[in-house]
N, C-alpha and C. Protein backbone atom coordinates (compact mmCIF):
# COMPACT_ATOMS: atom_id res chain seq x y z
N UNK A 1 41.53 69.69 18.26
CA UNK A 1 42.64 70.59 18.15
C UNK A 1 42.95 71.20 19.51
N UNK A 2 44.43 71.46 19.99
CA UNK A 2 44.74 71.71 21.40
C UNK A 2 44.77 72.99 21.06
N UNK A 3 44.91 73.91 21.94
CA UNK A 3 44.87 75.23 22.58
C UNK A 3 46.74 75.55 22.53
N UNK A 4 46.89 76.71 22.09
CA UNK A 4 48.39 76.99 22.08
C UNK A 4 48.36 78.22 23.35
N UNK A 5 48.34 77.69 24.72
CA UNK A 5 48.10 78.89 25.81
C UNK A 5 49.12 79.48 26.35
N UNK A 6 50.28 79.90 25.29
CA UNK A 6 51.68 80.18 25.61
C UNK A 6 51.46 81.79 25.71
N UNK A 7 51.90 82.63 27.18
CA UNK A 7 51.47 84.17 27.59
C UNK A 7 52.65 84.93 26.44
N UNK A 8 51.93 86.07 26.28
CA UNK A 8 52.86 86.75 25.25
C UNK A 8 53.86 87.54 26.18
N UNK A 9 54.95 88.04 25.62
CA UNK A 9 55.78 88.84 26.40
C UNK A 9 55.67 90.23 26.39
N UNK A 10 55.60 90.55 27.47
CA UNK A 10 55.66 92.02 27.70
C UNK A 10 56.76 92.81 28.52
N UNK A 11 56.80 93.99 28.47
CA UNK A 11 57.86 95.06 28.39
C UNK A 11 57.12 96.28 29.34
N UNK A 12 57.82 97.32 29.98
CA UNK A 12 57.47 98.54 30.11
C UNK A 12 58.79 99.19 29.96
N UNK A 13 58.47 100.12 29.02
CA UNK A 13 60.02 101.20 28.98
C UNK A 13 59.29 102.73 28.60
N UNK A 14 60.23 103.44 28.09
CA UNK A 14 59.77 104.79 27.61
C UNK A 14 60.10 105.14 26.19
N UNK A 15 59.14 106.48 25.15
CA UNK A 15 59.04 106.24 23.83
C UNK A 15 60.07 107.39 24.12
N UNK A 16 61.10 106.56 23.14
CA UNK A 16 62.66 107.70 22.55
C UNK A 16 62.38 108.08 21.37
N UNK A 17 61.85 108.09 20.65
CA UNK A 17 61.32 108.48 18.96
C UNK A 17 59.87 107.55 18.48
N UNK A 18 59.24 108.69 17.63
CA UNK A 18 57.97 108.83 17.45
C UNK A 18 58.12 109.42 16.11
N UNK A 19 59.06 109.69 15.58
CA UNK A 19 59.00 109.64 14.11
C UNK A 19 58.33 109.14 12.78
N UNK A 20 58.65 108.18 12.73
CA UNK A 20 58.03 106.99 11.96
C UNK A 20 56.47 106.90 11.92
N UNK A 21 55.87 106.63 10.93
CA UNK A 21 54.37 106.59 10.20
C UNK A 21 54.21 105.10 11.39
N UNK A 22 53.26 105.28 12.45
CA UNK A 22 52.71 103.77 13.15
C UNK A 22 53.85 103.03 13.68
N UNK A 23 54.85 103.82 13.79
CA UNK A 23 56.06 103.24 14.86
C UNK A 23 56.43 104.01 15.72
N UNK A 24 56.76 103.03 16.89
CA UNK A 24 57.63 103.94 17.61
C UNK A 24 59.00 103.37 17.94
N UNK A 25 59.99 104.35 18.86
CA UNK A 25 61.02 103.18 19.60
C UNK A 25 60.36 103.42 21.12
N UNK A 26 61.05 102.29 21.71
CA UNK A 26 61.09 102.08 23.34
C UNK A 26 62.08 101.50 23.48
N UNK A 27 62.73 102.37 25.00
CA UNK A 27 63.73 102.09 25.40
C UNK A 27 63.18 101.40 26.99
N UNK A 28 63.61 99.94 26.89
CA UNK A 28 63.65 99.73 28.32
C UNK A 28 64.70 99.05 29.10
N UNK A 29 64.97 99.47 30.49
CA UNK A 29 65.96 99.36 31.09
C UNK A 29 65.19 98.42 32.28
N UNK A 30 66.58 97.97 32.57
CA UNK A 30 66.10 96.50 33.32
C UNK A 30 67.66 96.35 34.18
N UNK A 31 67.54 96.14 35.49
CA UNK A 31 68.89 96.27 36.30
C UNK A 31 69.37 94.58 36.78
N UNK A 32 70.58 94.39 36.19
CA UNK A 32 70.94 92.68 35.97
C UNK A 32 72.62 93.19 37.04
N UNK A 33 72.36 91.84 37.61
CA UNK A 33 73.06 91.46 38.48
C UNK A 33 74.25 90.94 37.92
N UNK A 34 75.53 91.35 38.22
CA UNK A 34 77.18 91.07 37.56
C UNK A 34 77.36 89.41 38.25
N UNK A 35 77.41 88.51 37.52
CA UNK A 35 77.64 87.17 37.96
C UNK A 35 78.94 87.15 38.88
N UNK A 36 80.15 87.80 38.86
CA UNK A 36 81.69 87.70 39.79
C UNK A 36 80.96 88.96 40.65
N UNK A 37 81.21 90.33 40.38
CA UNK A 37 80.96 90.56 41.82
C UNK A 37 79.87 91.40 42.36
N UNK A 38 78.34 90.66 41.82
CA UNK A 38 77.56 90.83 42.48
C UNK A 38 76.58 92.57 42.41
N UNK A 39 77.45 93.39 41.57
CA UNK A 39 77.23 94.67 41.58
C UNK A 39 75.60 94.84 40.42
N UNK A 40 75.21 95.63 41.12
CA UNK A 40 74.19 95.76 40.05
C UNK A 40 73.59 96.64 38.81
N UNK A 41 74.09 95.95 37.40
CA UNK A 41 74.34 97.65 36.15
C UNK A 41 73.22 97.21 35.55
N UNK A 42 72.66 98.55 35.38
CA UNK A 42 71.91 99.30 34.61
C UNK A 42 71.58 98.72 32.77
N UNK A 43 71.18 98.06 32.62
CA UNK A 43 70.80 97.47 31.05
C UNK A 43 69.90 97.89 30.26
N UNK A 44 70.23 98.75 29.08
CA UNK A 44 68.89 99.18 28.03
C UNK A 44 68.92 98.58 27.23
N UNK A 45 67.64 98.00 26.58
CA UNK A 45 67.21 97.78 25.15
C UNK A 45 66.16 98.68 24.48
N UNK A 46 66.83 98.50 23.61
CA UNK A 46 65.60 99.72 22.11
C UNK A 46 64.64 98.63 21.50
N UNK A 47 63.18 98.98 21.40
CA UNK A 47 62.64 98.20 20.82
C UNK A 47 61.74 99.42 19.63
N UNK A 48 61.73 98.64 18.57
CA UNK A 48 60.59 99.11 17.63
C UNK A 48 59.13 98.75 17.96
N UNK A 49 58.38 99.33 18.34
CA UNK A 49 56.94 98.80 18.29
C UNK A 49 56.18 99.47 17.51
N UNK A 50 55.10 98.87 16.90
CA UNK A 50 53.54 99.23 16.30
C UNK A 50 52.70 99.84 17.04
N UNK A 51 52.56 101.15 16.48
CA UNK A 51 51.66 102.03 17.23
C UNK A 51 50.82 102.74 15.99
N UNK A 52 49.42 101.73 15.60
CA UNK A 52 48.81 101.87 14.34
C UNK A 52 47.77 102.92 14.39
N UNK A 53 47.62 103.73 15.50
CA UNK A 53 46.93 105.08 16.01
C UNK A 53 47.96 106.05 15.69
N UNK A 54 49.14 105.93 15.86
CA UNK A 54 50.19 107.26 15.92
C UNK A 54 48.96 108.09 17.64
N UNK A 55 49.25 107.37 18.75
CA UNK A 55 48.80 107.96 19.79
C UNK A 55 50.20 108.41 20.99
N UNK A 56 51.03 107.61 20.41
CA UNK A 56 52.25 107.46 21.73
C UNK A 56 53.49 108.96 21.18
N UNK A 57 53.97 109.78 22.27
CA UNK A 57 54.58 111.30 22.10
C UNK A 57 56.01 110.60 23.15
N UNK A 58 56.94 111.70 22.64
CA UNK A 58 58.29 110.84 23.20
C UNK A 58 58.10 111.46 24.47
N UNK A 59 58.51 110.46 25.63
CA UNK A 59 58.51 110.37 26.89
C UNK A 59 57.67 110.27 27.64
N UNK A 60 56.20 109.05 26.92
CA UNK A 60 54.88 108.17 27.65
C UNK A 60 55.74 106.99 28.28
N UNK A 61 55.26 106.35 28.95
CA UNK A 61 55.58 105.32 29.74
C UNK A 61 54.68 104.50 29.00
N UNK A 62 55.21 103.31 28.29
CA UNK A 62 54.33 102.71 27.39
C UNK A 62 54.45 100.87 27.47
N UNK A 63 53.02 100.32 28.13
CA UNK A 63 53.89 98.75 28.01
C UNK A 63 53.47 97.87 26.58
N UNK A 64 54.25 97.32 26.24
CA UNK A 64 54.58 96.72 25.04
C UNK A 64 54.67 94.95 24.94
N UNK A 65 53.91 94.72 24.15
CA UNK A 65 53.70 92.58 24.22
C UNK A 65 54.31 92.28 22.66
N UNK A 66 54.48 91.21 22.68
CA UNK A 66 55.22 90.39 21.76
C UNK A 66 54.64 89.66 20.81
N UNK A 67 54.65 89.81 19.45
CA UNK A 67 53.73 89.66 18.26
C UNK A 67 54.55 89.14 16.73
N UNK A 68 53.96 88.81 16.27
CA UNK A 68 54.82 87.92 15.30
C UNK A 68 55.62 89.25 14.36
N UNK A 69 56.24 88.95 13.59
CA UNK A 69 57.18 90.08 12.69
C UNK A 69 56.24 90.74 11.82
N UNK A 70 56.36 92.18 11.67
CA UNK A 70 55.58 93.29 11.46
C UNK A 70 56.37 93.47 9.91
N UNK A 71 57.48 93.94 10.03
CA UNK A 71 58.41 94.26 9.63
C UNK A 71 60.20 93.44 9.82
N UNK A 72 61.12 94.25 8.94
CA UNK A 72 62.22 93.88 9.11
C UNK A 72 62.94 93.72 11.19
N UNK A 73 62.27 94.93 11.41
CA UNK A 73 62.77 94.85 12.68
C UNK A 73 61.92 95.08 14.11
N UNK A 74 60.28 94.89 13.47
CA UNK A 74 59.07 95.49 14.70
C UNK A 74 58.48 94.43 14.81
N UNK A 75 58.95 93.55 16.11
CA UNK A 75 58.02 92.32 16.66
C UNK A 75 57.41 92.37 17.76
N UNK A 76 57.07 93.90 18.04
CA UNK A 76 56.43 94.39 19.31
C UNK A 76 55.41 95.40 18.75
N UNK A 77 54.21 95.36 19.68
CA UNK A 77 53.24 95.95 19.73
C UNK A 77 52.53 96.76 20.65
N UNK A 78 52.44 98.09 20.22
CA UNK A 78 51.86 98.43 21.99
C UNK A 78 50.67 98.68 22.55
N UNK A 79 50.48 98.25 23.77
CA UNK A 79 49.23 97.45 24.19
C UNK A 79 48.75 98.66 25.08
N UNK A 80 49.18 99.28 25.72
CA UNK A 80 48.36 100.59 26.31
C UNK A 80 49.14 101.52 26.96
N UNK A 81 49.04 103.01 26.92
CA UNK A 81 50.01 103.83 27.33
C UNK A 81 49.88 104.16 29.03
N UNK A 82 50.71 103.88 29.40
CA UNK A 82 50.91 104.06 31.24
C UNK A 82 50.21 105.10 31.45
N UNK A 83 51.29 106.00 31.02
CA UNK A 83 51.70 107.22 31.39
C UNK A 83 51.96 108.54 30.43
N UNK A 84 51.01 109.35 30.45
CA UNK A 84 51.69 110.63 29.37
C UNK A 84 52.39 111.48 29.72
N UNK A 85 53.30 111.71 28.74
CA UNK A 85 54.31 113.08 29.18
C UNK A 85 53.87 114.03 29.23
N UNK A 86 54.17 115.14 29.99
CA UNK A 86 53.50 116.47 30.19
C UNK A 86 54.26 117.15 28.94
């Protein structure tokens, strides 16, 4: 049997809500280059992740890897907190 050695994907953004029982959101922004003229904007995505401690408070710096479907909309998981908010 072969080895499936495909790297999981990961993320760093920040937690926008902490609501949810073992969820959180993350917002991460990522700066993409305008194909005509070159300018460079600002891009966010919201992600749901699994946080099965309830350890992550809104505004940790949190990085996040890629995991099969949890739920309707949580295919992220988070893997260790950067940074805590004061």
């Amino acid at each position: 049997m072969s080895e499936n050695t495909q790297s999981k994907k990961t993320r760093t953004g920040s937690v926008v809500n902490n609501r949810m029982e073992k969820s959180v959101v993350v917002l991460v922004e990522r700066k993409v280059r305008h194909k005509l003229y070159g300018k460079y904007m600002k891009t966010s995505v919201k992600y749901l992740a699994d946080d099965p401690e309830n350890r992550c408070n809104i505004g940790d710096t949190v990085l996040i890897e890629e995991c099969r479907p949890l739920s309707k909309k949580k295919r992220w998981r988070v893997r260790t907190i950067l940074e805590q908010a004061v």
